[in-house]
Structure formats: structure tokens, C-alpha cells
C-alpha atoms as a PDB file:
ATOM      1  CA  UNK A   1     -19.632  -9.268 -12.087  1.00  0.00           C
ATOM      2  CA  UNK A   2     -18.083  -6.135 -12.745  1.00  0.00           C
ATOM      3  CA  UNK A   3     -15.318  -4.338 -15.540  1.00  0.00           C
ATOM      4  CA  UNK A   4     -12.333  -2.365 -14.771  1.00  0.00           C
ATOM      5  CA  UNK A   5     -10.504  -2.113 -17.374  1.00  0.00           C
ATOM      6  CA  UNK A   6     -11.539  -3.944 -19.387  1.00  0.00           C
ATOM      7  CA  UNK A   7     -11.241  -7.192 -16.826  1.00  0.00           C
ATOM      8  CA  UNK A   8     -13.938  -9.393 -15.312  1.00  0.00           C
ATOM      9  CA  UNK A   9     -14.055  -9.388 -11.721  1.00  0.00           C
ATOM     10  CA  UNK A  10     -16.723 -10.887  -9.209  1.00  0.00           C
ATOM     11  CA  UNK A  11     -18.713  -7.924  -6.759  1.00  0.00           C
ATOM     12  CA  UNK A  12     -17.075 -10.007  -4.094  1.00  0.00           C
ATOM     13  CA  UNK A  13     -13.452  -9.143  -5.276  1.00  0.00           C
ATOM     14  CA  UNK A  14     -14.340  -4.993  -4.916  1.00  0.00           C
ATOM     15  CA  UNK A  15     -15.719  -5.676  -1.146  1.00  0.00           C
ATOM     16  CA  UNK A  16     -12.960  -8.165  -0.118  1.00  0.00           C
ATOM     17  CA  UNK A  17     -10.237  -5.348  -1.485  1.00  0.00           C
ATOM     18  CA  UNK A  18     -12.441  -2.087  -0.057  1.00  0.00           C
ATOM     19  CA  UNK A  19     -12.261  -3.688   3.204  1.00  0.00           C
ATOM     20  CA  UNK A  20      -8.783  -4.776   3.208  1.00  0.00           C
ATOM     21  CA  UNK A  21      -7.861  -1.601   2.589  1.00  0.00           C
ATOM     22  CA  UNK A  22     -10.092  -0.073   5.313  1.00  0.00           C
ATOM     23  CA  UNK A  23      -9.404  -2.046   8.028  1.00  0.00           C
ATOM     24  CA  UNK A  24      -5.180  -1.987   7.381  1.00  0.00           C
ATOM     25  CA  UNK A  25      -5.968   2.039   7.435  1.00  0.00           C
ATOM     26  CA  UNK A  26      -7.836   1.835  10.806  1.00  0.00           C
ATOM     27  CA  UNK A  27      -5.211  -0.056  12.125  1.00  0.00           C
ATOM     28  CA  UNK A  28      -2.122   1.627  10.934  1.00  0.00           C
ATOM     29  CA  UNK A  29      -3.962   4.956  11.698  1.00  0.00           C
ATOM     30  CA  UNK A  30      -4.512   3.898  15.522  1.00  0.00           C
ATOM     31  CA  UNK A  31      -1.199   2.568  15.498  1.00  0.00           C
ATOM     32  CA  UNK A  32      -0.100   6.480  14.625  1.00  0.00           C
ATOM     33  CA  UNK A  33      -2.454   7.922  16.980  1.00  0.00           C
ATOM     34  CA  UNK A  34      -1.296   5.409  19.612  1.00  0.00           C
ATOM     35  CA  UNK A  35       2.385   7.280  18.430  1.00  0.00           C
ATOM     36  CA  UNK A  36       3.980   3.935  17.826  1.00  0.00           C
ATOM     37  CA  UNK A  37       7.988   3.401  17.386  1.00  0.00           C
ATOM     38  CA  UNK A  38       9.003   3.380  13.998  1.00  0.00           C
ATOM     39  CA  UNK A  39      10.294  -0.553  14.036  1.00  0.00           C
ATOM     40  CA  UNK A  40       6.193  -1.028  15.631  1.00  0.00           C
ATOM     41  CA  UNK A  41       5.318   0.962  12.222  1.00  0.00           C
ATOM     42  CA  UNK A  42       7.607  -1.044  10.052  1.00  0.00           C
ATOM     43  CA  UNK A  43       6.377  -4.688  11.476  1.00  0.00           C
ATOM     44  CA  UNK A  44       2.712  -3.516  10.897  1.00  0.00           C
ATOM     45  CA  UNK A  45       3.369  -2.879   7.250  1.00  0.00           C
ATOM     46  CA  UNK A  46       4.883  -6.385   7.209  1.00  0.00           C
ATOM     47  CA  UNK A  47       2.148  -7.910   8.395  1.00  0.00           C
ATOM     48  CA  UNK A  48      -0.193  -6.334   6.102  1.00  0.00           C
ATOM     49  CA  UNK A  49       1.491  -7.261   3.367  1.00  0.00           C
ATOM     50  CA  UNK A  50       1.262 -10.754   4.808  1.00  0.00           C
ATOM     51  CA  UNK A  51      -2.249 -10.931   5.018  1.00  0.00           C
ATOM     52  CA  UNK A  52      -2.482  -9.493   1.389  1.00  0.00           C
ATOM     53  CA  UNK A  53      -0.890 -12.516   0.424  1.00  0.00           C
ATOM     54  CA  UNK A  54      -3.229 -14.705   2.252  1.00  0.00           C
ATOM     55  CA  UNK A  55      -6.189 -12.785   0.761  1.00  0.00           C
ATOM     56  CA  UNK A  56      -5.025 -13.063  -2.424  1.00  0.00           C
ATOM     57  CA  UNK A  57      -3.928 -16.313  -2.653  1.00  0.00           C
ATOM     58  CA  UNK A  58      -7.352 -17.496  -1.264  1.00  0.00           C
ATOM     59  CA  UNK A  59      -9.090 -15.176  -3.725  1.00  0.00           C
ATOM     60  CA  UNK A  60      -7.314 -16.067  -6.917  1.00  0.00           C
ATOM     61  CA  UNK A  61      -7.657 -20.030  -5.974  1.00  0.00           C
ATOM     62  CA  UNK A  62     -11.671 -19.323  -5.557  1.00  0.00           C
ATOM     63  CA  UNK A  63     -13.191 -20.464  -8.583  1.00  0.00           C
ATOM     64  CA  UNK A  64     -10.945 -17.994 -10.900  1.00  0.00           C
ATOM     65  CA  UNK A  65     -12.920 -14.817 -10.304  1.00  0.00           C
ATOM     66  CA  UNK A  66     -10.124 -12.995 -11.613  1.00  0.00           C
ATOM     67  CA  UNK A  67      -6.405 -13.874 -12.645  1.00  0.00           C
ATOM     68  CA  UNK A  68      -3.122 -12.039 -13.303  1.00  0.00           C
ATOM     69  CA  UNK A  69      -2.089 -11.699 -17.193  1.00  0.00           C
ATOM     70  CA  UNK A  70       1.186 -11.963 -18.619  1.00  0.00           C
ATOM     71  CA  UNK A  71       5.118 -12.994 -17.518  1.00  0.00           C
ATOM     72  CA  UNK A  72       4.394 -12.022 -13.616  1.00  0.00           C
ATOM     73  CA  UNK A  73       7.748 -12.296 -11.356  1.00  0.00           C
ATOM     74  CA  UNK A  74       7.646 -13.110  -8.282  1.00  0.00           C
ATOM     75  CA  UNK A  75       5.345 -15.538  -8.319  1.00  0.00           C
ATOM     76  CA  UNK A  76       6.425 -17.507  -4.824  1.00  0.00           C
ATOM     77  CA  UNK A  77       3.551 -19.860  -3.712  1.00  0.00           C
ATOM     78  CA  UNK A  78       0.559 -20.463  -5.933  1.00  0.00           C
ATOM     79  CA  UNK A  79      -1.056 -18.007  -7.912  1.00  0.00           C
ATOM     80  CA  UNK A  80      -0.180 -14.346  -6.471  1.00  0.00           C
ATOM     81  CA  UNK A  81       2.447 -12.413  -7.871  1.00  0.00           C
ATOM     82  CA  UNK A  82       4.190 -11.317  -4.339  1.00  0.00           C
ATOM     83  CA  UNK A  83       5.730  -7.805  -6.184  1.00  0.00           C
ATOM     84  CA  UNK A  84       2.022  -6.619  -5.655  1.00  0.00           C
ATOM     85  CA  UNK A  85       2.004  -6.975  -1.959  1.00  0.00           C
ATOM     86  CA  UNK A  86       4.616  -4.509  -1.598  1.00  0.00           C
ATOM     87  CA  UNK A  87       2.778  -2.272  -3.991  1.00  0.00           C
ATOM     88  CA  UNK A  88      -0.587  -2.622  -2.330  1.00  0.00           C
ATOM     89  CA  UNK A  89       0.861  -1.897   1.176  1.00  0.00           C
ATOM     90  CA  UNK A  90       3.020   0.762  -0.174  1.00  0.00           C
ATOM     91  CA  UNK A  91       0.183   2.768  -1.711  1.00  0.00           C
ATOM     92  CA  UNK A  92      -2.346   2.160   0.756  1.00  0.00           C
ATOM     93  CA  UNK A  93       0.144   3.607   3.310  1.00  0.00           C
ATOM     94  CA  UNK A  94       0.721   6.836   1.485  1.00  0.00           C
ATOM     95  CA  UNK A  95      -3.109   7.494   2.194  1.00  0.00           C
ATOM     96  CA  UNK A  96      -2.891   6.871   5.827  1.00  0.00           C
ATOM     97  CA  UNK A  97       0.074   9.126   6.183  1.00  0.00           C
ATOM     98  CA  UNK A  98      -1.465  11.881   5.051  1.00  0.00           C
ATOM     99  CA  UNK A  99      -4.372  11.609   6.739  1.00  0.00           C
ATOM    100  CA  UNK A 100      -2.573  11.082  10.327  1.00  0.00           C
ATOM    101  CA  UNK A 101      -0.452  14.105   8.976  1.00  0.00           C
ATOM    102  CA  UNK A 102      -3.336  16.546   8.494  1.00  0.00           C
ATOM    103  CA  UNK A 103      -6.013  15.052  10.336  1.00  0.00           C
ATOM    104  CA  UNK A 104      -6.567  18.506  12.387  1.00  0.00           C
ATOM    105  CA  UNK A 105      -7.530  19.659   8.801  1.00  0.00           C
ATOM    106  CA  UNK A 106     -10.164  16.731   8.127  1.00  0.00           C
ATOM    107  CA  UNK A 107     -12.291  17.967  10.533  1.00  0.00           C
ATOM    108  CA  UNK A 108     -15.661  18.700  10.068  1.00  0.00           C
ATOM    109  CA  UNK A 109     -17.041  19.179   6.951  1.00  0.00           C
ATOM    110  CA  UNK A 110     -13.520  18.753   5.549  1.00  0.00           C
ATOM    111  CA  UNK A 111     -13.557  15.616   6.413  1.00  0.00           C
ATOM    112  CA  UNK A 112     -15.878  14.655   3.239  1.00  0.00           C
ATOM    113  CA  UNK A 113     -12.240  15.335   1.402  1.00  0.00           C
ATOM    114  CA  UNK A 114     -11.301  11.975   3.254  1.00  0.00           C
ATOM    115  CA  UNK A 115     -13.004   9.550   0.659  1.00  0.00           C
ATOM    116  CA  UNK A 116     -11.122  10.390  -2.208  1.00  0.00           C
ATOM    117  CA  UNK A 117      -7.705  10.816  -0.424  1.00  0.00           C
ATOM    118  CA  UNK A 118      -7.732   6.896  -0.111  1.00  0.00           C
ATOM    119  CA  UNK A 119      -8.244   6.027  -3.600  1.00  0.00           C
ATOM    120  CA  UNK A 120      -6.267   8.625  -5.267  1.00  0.00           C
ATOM    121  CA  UNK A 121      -3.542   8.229  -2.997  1.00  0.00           C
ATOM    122  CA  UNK A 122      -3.134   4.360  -3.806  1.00  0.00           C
ATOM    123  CA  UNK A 123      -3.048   5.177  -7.377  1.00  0.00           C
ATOM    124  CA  UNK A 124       0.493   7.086  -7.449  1.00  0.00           C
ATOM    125  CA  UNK A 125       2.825   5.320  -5.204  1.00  0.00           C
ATOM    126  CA  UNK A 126       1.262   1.614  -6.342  1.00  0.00           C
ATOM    127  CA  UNK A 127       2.004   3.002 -10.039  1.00  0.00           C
ATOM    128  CA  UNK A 128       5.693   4.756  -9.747  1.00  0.00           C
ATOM    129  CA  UNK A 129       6.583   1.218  -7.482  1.00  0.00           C
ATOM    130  CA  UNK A 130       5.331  -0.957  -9.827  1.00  0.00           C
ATOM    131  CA  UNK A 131       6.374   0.474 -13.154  1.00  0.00           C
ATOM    132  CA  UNK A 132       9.308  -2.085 -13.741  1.00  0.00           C
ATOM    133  CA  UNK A 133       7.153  -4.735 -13.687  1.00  0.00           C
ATOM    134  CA  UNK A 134       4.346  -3.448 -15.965  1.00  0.00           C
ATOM    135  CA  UNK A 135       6.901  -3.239 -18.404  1.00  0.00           C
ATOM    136  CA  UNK A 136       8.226  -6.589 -18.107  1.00  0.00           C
ATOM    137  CA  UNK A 137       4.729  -8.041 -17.580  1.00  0.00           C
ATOM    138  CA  UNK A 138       3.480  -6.453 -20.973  1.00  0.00           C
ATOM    139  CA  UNK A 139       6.718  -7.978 -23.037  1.00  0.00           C
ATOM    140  CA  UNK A 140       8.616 -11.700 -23.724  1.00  0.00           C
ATOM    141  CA  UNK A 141      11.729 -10.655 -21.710  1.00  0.00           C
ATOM    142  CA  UNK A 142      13.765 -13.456 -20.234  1.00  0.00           C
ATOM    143  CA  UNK A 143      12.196 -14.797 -17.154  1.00  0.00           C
ATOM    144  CA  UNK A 144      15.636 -13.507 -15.503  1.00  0.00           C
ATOM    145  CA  UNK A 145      14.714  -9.900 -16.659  1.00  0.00           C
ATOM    146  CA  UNK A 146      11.023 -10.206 -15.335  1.00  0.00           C
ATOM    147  CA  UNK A 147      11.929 -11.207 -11.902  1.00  0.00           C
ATOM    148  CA  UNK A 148      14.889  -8.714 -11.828  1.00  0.00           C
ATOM    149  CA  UNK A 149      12.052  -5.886 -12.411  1.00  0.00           C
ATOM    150  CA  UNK A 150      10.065  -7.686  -9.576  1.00  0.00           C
ATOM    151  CA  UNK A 151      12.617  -7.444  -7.412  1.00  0.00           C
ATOM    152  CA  UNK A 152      13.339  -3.760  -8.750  1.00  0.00           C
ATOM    153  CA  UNK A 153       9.641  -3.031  -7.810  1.00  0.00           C
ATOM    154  CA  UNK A 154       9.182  -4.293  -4.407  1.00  0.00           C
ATOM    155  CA  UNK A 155      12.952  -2.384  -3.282  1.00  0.00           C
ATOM    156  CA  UNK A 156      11.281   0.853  -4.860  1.00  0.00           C
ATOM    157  CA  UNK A 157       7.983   0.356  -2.895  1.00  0.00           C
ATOM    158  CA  UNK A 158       9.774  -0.062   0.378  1.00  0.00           C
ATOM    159  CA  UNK A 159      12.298   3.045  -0.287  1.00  0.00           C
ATOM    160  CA  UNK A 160       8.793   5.165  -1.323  1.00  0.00           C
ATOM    161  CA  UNK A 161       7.458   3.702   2.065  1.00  0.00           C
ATOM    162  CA  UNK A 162      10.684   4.769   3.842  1.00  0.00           C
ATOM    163  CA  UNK A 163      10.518   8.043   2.404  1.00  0.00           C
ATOM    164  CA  UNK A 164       7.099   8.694   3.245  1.00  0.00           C
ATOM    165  CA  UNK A 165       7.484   8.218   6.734  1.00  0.00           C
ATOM    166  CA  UNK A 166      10.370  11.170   6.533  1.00  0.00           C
ATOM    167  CA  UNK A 167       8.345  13.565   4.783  1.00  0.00           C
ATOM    168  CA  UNK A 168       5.030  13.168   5.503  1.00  0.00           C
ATOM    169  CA  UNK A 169       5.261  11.745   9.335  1.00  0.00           C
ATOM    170  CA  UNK A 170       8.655  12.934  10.194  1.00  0.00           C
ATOM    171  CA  UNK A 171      10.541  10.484  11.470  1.00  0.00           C
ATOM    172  CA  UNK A 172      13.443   8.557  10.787  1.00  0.00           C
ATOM    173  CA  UNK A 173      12.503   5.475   9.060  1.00  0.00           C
ATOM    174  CA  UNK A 174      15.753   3.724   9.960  1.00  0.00           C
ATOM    175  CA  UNK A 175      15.459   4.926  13.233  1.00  0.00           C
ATOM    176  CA  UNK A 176      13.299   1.760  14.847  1.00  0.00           C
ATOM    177  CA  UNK A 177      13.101   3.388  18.029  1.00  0.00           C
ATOM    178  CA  UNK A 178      11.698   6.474  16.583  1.00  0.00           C
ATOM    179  CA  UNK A 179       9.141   8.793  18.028  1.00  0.00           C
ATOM    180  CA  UNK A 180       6.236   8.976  15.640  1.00  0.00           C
ATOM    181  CA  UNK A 181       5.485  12.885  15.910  1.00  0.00           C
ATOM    182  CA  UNK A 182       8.124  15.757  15.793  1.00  0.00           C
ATOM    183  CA  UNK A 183       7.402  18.801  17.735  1.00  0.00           C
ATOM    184  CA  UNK A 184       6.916  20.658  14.617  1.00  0.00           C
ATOM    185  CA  UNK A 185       3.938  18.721  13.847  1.00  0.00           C
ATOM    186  CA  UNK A 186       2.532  19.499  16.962  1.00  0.00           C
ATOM    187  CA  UNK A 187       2.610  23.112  16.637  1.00  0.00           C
ATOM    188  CA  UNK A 188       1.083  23.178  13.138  1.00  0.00           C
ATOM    189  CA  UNK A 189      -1.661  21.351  14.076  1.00  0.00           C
ATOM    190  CA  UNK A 190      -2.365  23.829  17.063  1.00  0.00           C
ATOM    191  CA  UNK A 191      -2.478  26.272  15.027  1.00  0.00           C
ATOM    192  CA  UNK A 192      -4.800  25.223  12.263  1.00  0.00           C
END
């Protein structure tokens, strides 16, 4: 067992999310490198966030090695509160994004800069996303009100998603045909 803040989990919970994460970044990250269509991009992200909820679901339904606290919306199947999918995916995403973005600069020794670009780039976009539902999850509002700010929070993780595939990849994310690299990109990375 571990603590973060100041919550019980099992060691297995901290391996089964490390490696969640790291294999949807490999695969995304090919994907990019494989200069996917945008729609390809989109579906990817979907399916992620489907296999979060499997993960979870089977995880929170194993012997209780951790729970969710409080009025959580969204809460579609069992046990896991679906707003956090979006979140997870969302934030994982941004770290994957900048990587494919400035991978020309990760080389090397640079590349040592790589292990806390993950981590620290989950933090932010899973936060701003989610911030209507820590409120609501935190207070006695209505149940109406909760799942309003659940809903709030999964449109403002795929909006954040949408706009970081403008300004950090550079391509259109309503555009499902979309190239993946502009030519701009190209000629920065040549020259780094």
C-alpha cells in the first residue's frame, strides 16, 4: 500500500496506471509518427478512453483497493465516474503532443527532460478539465447540478484536446482528413 494524498491505494494501482499511461503514449506517439489523419487521431483518443473505463471499472470492483469520494456525476455503469476518462485521456494527450512536437529537441541527453514532461503535463489539462466537478464533488449540490458539472467537464476536456491538436500539432482538429504535420513544423525541426 501506498498514500497520495492522503488516500490508500494498493502498489498494483500505481503500475496498472504508469503503464496505461505508457503504452496509450507509445501508441498515440506512433500513430503521430506514422502522420495519421486527424479523424485516425480522434478515434484513438476514443478508444483510450474506452479502455480507461474498462481498467477502471475492473480495478475499482477488485477487492476495493481504492474508491472515489463524494457526489461523483457521471457515474454510468458500476463504480467509475466516466467524467475522469475524458480527463485522463485529455491530460495524458497534452504530454504526447509535445513530445511529437519537439521530439528533434529530446534528443540525446535532452531526452532525460522526457520523464517529467509526462507527469507534469497530465497535471494541468486533467486539473483546468476537471475543475467543475471537484467543486461539485466536494459540496451537497443537487444531483442535477453535479452531473451538469460532469458534463461541463468532459465538453472542456475534449475542447482542451481539440485545441491542443491546433497549437501544439497544427492541424485542424475538425478537419478529419487532416494532415498531421504542417510544413512549418518541418522546417523548425531541420533547423534545430
Amino acid at each position: 500500500m501506498f498514500t497520495l494524498l492522503g488516500r490508500e491505494f494498493d502498489i498494483y494501482v500505481g503500475i496498472i496506471w504508469w503503464s496505461f499511461g505508457a503504452v496509450l503514449s507509445c501508441v498515440i506517439f506512433g500513430a503521430l509518427m506514422r502522420n495519421v489523419r486527424t479523424g485516425t487521431l480522434w478515434m484513438l483518443l476514443g478508444l483510450a478512453g474506452f479502455f480507461d473505463l474498462v481498467l477502471e471499472e475492473s480495478m475499482l470492483q477488485y477487492g476495493g483497493i481504492y474508491t472515489y469520494y463524494g457526489h461523483q456525476p457521471l457515474v454510468l455503469f458500476n463504480l467509475f465516474p466516466c467524467w475522469w476518462l475524458f480527463c485522463n485521456v485529455s491530460g495524458i494527450f497534452l504530454g504526447i503532443a509535445v513530445t511529437f512536437r519537439y521530439r528533434a529537441w529530446f534528443d540525446g541527453w535532452r531526452s532525460v527532460f522526457l520523464l517529467p514532461i509526462l507527469p507534469f503535463c497530465y497535471v494541468g489539462p486533467q486539473v483546468l478539465a476537471a475543475m467543475p466537478t471537484i467543486y461539485v464533488v466536494q459540496a451537497d449540490h443537487t444531483p442535477i447540478v453535479t452531473q451538469i458539472c460532469g458534463i461541463l467537464t468532459c465538453c472542456i476536456a475534449i475542447i482542451q484536446t481539440g485545441v491542443m491538436m491546433d497549437v501544439v500539432l497544427g492541424r485542424d482538429p475538425l478537419r478529419f482528413n487532416g494532415s498531421a504535420r504542417s510544413k512549418q513544423f518541418d522546417k523548425e525541426e531541420k533547423v534545430s
